[in-house]
Protein backbone atom coordinates (compact mmCIF):
# COMPACT_ATOMS: atom_id res chain seq x y z
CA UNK A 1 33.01 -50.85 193.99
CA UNK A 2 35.27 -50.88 190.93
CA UNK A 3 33.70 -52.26 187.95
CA UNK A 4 34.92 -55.49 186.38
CA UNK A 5 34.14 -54.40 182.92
CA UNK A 6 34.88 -50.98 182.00
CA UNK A 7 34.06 -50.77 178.52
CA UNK A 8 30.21 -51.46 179.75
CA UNK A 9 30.36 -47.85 180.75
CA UNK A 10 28.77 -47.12 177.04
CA UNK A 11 25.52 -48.79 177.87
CA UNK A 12 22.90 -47.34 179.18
CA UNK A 13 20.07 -48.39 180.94
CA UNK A 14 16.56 -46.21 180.11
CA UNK A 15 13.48 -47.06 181.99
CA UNK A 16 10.40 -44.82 181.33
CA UNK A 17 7.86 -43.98 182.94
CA UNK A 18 8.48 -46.52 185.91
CA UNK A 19 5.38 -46.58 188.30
CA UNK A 20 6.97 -49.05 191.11
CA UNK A 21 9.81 -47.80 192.77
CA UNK A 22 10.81 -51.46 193.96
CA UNK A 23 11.48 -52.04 189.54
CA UNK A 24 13.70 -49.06 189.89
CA UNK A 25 15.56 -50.60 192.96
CA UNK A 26 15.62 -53.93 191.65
CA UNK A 27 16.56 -53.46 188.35
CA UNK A 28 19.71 -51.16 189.83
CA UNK A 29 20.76 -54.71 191.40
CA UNK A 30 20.87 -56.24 188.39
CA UNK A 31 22.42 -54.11 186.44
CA UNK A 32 24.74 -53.58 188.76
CA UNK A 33 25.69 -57.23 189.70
CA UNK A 34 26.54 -57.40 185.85
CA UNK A 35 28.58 -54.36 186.09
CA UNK A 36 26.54 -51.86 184.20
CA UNK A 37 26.32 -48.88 186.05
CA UNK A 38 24.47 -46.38 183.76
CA UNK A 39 21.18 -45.87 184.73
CA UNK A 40 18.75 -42.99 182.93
CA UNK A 41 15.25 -42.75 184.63
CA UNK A 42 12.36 -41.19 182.21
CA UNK A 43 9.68 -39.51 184.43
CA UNK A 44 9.82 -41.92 187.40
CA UNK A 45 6.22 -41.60 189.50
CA UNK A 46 8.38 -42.28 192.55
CA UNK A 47 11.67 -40.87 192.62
CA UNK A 48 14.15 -41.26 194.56
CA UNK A 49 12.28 -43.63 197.11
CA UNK A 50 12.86 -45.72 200.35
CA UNK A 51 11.82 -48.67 198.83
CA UNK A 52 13.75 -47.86 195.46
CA UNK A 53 16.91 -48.09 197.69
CA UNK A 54 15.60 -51.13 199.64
CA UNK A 55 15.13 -53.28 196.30
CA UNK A 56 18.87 -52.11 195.41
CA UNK A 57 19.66 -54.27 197.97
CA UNK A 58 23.67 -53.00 197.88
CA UNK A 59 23.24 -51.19 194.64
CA UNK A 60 21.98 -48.35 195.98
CA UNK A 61 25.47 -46.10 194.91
CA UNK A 62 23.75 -46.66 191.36
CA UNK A 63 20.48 -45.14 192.30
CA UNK A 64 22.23 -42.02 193.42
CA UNK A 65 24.09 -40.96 190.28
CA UNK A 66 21.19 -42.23 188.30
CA UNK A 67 20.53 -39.63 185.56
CA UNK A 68 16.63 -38.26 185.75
CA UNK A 69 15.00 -36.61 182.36
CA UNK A 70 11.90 -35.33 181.44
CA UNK A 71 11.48 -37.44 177.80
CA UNK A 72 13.08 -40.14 176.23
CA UNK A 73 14.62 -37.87 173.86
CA UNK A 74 16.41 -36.18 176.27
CA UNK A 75 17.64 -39.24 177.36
CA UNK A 76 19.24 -40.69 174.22
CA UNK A 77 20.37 -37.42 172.73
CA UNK A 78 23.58 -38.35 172.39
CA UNK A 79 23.72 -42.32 172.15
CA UNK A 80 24.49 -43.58 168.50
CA UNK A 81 22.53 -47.09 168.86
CA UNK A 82 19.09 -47.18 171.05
CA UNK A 83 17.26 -50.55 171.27
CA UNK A 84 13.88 -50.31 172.85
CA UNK A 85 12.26 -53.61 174.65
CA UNK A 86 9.13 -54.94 173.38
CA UNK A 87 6.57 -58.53 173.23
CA UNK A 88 4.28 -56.85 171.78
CA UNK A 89 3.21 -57.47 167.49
CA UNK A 90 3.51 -54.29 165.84
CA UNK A 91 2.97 -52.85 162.68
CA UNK A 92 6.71 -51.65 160.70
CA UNK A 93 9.13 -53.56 163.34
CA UNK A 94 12.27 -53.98 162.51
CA UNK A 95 12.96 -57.58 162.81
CA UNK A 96 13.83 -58.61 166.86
CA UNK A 97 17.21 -59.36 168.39
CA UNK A 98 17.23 -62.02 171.21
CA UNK A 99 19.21 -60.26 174.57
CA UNK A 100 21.99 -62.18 172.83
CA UNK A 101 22.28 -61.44 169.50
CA UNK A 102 21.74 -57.60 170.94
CA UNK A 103 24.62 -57.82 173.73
CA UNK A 104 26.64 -59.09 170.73
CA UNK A 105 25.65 -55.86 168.50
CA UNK A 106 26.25 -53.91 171.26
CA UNK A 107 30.00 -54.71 171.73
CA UNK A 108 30.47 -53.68 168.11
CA UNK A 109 28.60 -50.51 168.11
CA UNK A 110 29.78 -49.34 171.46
CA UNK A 111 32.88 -48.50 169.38
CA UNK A 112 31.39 -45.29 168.19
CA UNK A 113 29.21 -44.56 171.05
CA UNK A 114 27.13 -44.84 173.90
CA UNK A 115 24.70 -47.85 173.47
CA UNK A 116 21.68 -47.34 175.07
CA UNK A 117 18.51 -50.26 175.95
CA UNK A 118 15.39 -48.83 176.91
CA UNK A 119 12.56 -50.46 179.20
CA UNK A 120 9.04 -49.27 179.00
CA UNK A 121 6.20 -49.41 181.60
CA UNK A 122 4.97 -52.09 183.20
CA UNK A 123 2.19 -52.54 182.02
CA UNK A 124 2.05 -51.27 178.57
CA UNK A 125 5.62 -51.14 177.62
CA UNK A 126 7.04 -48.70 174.99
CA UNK A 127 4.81 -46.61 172.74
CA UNK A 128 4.94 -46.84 168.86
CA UNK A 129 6.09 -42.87 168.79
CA UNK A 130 8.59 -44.19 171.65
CA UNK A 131 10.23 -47.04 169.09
CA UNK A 132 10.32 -44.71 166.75
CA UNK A 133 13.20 -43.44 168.08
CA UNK A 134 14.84 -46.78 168.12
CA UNK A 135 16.94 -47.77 165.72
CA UNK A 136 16.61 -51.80 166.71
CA UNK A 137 14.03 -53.89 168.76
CA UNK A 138 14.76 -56.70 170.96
CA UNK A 139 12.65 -59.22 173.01
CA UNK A 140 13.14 -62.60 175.48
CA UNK A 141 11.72 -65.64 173.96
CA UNK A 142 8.99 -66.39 176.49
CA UNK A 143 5.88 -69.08 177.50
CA UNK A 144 3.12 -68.01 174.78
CA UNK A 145 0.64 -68.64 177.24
CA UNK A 146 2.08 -66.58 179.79
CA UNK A 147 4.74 -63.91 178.52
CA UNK A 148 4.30 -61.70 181.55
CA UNK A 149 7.98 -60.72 182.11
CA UNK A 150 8.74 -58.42 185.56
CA UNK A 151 11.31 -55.37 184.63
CA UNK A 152 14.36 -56.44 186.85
CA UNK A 153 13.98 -59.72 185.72
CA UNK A 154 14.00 -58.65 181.95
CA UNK A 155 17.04 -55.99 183.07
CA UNK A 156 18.63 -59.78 184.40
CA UNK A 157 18.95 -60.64 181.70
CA UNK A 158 19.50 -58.29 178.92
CA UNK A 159 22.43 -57.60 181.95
CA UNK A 160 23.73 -60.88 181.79
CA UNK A 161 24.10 -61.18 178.29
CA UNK A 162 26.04 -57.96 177.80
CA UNK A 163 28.25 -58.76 180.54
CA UNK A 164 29.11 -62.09 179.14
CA UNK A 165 29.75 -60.53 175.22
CA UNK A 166 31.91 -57.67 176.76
CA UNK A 167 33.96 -60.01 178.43
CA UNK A 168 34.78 -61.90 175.86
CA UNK A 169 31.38 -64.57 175.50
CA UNK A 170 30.85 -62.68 172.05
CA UNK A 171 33.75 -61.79 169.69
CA UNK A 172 34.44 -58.37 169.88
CA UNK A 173 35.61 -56.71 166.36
CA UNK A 174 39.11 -55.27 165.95
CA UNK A 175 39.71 -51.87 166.82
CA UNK A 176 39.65 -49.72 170.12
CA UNK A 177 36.45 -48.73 171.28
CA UNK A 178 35.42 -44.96 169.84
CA UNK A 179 38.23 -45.39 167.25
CA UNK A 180 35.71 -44.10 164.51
CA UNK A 181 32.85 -42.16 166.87
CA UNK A 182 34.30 -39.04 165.01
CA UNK A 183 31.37 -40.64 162.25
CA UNK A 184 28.74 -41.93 164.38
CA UNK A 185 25.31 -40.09 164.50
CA UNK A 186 23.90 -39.46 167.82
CA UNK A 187 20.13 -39.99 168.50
CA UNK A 188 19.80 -36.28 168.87
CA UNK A 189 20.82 -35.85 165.49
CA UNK A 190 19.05 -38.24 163.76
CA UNK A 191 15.67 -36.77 165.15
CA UNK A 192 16.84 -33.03 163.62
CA UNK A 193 17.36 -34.72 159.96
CA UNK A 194 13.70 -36.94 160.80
CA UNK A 195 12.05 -32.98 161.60
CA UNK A 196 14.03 -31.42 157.94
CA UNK A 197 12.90 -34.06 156.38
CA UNK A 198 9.25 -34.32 157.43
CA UNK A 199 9.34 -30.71 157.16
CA UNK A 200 10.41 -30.76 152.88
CA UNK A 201 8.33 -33.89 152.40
CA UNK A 202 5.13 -31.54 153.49
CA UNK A 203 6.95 -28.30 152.01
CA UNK A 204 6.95 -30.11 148.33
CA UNK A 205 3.25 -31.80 148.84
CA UNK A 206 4.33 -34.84 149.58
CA UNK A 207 3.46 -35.75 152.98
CA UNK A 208 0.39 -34.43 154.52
CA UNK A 209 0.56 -34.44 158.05
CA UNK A 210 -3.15 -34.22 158.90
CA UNK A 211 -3.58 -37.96 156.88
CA UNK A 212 0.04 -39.17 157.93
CA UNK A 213 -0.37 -42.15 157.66
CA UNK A 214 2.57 -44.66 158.21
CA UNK A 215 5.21 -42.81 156.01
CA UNK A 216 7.17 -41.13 158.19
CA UNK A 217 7.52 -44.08 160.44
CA UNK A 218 8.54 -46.47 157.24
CA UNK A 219 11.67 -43.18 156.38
CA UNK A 220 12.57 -44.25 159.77
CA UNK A 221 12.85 -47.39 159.65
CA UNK A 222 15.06 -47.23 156.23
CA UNK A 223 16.93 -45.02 157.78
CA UNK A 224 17.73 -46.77 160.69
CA UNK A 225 18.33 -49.94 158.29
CA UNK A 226 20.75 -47.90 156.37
CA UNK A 227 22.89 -46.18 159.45
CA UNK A 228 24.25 -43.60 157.44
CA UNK A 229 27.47 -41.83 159.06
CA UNK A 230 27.79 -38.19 159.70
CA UNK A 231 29.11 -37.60 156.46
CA UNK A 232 26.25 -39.03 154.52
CA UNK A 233 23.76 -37.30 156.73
CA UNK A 234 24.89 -34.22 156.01
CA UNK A 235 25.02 -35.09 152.12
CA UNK A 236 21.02 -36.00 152.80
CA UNK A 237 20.47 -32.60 154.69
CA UNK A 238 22.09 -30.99 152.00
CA UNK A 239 19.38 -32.68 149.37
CA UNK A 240 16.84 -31.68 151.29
CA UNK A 241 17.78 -27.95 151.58
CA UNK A 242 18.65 -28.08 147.92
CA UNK A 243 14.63 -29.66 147.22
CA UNK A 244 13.29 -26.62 149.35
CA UNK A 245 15.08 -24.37 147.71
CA UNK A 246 14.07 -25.50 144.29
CA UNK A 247 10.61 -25.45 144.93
CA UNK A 248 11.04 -22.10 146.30
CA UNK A 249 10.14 -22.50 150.17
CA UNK A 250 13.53 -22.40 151.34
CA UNK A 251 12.10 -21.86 155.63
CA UNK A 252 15.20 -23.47 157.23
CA UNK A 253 17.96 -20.60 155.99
């Protein structure tokens, strides 16, 4: 089945730690009515699965080149924008998109990358270490009173919304798409500079990972406000190698 829009090839579906196979199956069929066909499953408790491919209900060519890992950082290594789903308060979020102000984003930073919009469980959705590795939140406006949201009906329509902004619903900025990805920063290596830096924070007395506190998780989220490009990050690693060398610790060279 040819897709209708290609460019949608840059997002990617994450769903972790999915304990129904029928979510899996269903949430394939609405992706894939919207023509997204990416699909990344994080631990699955029943993988592949009968009923998986039942749910799919004419989807199921998604299922099959579905893309399995073992974390979530594995799974976004190498996409330059990750939004993770959430209703729940939190302490340090960033400040939510709707599915359509996100579908919007998404054009735009699909230019440099692969995009990716991650699901949590069922029942308790995405951890706070989990969103840490976001670099945006987003969530459906829904009944206070009864906010229970089902996963394929969420994927709906997160779905719909990108398909409508990649076909043209949502202005899409000049340029072609990965015109400038020589600059992006993948996921993968945000997390290394988020490790050096932890790592000369503590080397210099600054952080104390036994009382952590929140400070690591504020550096990430100005850091993820600021979206520095490869060329800046490396100017920051290079700070940070220059601090441990000054104060004489020096452990990554």
């Amino acid at each position: 089945m040819p897709m209708t829009w290609p460019k949608l090839d840059r997002v990617r579906v994450v769903l972790v730690d999915t304990s129904h196979p029928g979510n899996i199956g269903a949430s394939a069929r609405a992706m894939w009515t919207m023509g997204l066909d990416q699909l990344t499953l994080v631990r699955p408790k029943h993988f592949p699965c009968a009923e998986a491919t039942a749910r799919a209900a004419g989807a199921d060519a998604l299922l099959y080149r579905a893309t399995v890992c073992d974390s979530l950082e594995q799974a976004l290594a190498d996409c330059v924008w990750v939004v993770g789903t959430t209703v729940r308060s939190r302490h340090l979020d960033l400040p939510p998109l709707t599915p359509r102000s996100f579908a919007a984003r998404a054009v735009e930073e699909s230019r440099h990358g692969k995009v990716a919009l991650v699901f949590g469980r069922e029942q308790a959705g995405l951890s706070n270490q989990e969103l840490d590795l976001c670099q945006g939140v987003a969530c459906i406006a829904s009944n206070p009173d009864f906010s229970s949201l089902n996963l394929a009906a969420a994927a709906q329509v997160f779905a719909y919304e990108l398909q409508l902004a990649f076909s043209g619903g949502a202005r899409e900025p000049p340029g072609v798409p990965g015109d400038d990805a020589a600059g992006a920063v993948t996921a993968a290596q945000l997390e290394s500079f988020y490790l050096h830096l932890e790592q000369a924070l503590t080397e210099i007395g600054y952080y104390d990972p036994r009382a952590p506190k929140l400070l690591m998780r504020r550096l990430r989220r100005l850091y993820s406000r600021a979206r520095p490009d490869r060329a800046e990050l490396n100017i920051l690693r290079g700070i940070l190698a220059a601090t441990q060398r000054a104060a004489g610790t020096n452990s990554r060279e």
